[in-house]
Protein backbone atom coordinates (compact mmCIF):
# COMPACT_ATOMS: atom_id res chain seq x y z
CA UNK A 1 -12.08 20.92 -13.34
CA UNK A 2 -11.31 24.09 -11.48
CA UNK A 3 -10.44 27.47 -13.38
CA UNK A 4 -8.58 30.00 -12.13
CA UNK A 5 -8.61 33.64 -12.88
CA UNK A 6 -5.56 35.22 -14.13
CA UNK A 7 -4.75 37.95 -11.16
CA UNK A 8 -1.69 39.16 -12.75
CA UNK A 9 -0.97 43.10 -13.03
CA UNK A 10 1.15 44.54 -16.12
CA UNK A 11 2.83 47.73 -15.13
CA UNK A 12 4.66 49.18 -18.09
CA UNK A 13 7.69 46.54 -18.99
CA UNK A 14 7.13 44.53 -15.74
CA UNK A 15 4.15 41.60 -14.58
CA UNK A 16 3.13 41.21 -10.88
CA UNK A 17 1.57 37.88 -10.20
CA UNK A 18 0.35 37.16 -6.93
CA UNK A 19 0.91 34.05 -4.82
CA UNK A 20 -1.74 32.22 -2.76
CA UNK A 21 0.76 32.90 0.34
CA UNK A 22 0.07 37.41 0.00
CA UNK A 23 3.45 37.38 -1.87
CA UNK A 24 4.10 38.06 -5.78
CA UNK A 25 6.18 36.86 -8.37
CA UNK A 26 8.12 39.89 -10.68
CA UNK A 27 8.69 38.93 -14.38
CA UNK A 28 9.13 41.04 -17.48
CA UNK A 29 6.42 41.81 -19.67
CA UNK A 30 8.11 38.72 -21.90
CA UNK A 31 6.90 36.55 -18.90
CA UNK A 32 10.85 36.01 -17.86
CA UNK A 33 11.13 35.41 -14.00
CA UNK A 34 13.37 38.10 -12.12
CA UNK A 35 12.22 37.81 -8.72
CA UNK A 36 9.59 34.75 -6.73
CA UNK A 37 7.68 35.06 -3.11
CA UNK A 38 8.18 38.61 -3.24
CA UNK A 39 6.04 41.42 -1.24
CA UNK A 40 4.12 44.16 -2.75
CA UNK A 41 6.58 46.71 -1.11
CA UNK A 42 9.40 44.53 -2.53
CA UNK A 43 8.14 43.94 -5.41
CA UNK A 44 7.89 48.15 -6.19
CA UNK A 45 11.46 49.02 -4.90
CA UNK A 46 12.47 45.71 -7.40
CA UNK A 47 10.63 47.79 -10.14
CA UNK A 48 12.10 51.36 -8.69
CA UNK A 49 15.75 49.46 -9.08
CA UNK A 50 16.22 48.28 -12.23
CA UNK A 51 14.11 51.58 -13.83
CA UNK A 52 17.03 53.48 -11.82
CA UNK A 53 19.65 51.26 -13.52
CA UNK A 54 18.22 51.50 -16.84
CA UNK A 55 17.97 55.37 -16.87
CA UNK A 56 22.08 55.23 -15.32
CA UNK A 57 22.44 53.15 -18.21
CA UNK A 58 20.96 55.51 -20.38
CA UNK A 59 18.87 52.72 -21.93
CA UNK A 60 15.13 52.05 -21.97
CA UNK A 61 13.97 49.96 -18.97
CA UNK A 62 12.73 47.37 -21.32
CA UNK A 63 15.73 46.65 -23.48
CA UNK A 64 17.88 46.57 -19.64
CA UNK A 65 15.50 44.15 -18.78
CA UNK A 66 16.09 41.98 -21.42
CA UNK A 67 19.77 42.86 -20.99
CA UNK A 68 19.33 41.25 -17.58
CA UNK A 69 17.70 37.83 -18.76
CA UNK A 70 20.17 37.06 -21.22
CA UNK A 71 22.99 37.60 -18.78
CA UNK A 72 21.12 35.03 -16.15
CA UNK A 73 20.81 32.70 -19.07
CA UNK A 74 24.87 33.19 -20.42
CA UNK A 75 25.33 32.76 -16.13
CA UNK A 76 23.35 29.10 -15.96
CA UNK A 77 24.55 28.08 -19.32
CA UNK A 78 28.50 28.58 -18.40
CA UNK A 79 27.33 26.98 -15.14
CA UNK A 80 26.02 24.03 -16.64
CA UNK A 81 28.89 23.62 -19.00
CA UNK A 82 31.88 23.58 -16.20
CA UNK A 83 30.26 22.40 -13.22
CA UNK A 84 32.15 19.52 -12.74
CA UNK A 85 35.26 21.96 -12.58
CA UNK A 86 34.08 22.77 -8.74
CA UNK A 87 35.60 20.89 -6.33
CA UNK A 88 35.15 20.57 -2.81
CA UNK A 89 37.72 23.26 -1.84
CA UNK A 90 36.13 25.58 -3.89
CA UNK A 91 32.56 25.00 -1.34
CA UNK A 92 35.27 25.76 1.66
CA UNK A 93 34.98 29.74 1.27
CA UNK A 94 31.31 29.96 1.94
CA UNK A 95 31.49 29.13 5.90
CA UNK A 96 31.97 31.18 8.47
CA UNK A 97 31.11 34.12 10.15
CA UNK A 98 32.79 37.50 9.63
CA UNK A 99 32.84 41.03 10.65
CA UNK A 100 32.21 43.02 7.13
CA UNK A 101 32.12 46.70 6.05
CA UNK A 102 30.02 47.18 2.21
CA UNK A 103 30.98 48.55 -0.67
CA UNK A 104 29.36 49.44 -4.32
CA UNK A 105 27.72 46.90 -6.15
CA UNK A 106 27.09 44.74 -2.93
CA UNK A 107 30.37 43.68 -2.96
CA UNK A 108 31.52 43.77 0.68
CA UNK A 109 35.11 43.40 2.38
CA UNK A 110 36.63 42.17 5.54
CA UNK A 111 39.76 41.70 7.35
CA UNK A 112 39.80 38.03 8.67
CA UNK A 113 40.94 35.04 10.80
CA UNK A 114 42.49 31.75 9.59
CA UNK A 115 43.00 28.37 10.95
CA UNK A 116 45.94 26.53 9.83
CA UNK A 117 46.80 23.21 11.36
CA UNK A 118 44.53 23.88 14.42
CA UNK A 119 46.16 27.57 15.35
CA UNK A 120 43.93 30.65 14.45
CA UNK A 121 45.94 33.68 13.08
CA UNK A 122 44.71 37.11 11.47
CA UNK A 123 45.17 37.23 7.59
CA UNK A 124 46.84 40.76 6.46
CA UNK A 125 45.33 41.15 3.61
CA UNK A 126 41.97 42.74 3.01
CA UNK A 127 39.21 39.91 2.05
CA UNK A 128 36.70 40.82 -0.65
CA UNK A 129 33.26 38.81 -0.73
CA UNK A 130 30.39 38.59 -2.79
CA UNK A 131 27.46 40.33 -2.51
CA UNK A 132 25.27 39.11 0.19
CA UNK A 133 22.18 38.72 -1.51
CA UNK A 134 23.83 36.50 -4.27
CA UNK A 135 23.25 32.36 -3.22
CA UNK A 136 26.13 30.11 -3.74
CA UNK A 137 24.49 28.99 -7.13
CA UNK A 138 24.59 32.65 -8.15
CA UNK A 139 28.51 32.50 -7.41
CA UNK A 140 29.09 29.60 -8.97
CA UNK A 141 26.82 30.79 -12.57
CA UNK A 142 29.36 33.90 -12.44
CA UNK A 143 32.46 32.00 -11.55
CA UNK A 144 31.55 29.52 -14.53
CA UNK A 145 30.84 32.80 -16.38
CA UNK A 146 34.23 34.60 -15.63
CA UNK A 147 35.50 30.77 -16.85
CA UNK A 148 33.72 31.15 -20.10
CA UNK A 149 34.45 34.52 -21.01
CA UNK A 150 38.57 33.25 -20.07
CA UNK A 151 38.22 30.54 -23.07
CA UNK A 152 36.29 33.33 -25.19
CA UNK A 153 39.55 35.78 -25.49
CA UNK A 154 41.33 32.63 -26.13
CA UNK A 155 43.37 32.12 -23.11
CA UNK A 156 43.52 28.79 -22.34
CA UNK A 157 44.27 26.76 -18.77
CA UNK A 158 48.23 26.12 -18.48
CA UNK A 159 48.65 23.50 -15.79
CA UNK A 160 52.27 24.33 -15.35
CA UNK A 161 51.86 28.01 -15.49
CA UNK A 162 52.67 29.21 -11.51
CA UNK A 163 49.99 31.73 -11.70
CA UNK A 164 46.72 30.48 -12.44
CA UNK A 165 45.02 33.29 -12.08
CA UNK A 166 42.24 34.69 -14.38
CA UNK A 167 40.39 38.02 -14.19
CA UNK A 168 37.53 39.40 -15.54
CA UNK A 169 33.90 41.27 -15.34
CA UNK A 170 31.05 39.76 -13.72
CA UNK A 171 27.65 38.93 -15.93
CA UNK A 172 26.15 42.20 -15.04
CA UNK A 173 29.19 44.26 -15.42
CA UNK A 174 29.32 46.36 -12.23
CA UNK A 175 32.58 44.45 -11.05
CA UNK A 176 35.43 42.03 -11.62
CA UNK A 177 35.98 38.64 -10.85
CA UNK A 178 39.34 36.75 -10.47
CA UNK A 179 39.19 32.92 -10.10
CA UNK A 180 42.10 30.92 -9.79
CA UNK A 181 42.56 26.98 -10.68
CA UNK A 182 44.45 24.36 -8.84
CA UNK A 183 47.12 21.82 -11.18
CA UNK A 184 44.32 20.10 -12.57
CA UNK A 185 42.51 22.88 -14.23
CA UNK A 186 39.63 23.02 -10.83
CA UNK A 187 38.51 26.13 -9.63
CA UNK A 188 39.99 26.25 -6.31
CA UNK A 189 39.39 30.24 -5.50
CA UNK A 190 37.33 33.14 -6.63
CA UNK A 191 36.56 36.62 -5.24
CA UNK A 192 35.59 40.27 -6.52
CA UNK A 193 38.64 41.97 -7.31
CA UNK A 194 38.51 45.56 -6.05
């Protein structure tokens, strides 16, 4: 049997573990997971970050913390509940390459192309795109969240309505949402609304 030694490092409402690989892993205090494979320097601006967002907030860094956890787990729980509501147009907006200019909140806009039947053409309007550092899973936990919170004010999916169209603020509340549904009730769309 080998023992190991606990190398963790508790710095006021956050724990530093480090890896094997020179990296770290960043939970709360609570031992919840915010950030894995980490380095020390990212690791301290992670720390510098959400402090900075809880003072904004005017909250301690502790309860903003927690704040954060419970959104990630009302995120994966929507996500878990209406997956099957993604189809495969939905995974049809995360290819490409684009030319983008950022905004707040990591949300990030661009003008771009099409292709329709074969012919490229220029779109008019202004495309708005998540923020780059969230994965597709992390769009799909907030589109299933927007979903949730939809049902919630007791607005319900009307296949014959002609706009199917649904707005509302994102887990963390720095931004809205707007998804929209095909006939059948499947998310076809979503996007920051700015």
């Amino acid at each position: 049997m080998v023992k190991s030694r606990d190398t963790s490092i508790v710095l006021g409402c956050f724990t530093r573990k480090p890896l094997k690989n020179g990296k770290e892993d960043l939970y709360t205090k609570n031992g919840d997971l915010l950030h894995t494979g980490v380095t020390t320097d990212e690791a301290t601006a992670l720390m510098a970050k959400y402090t900075d967002k809880a003072k904004a907030k005017g909250i301690p860094t502790k309860q903003y913390l927690d704040d954060v956890v419970e959104a990630r787990k009302l995120r994966r729980s929507a996500y878990k509940k209406w997956i099957a509501k993604f189809k495969q147009k939905f995974h049809k907006h995360f290819d490409g390459e684009i030319e983008i200019r950022y905004l707040e909140d990591g949300v990030t806009e661009a003008n771009r192309s099409m292709v329709e039947n074969g012919i490229p053409y220029n779109k008019r309007a202004t495309s708005s795109f998540f923020p780059l550092n969230w994965d597709v899973t992390r769009v799909k936990e907030e589109v299933a969240f927007v979903y949730e919170q939809m049902l919630k004010s007791g607005k319900q999916y009307n296949p014959r309505a002609t706009n199917r169209k649904f707005t509302h603020m994102n887990s963390e509340g720095t931004f809205n949402i707007q998804i929209e549904f095909d006939e059948l009730g499947n998310f076809t769309n979503a996007y920051p609304k700015i």
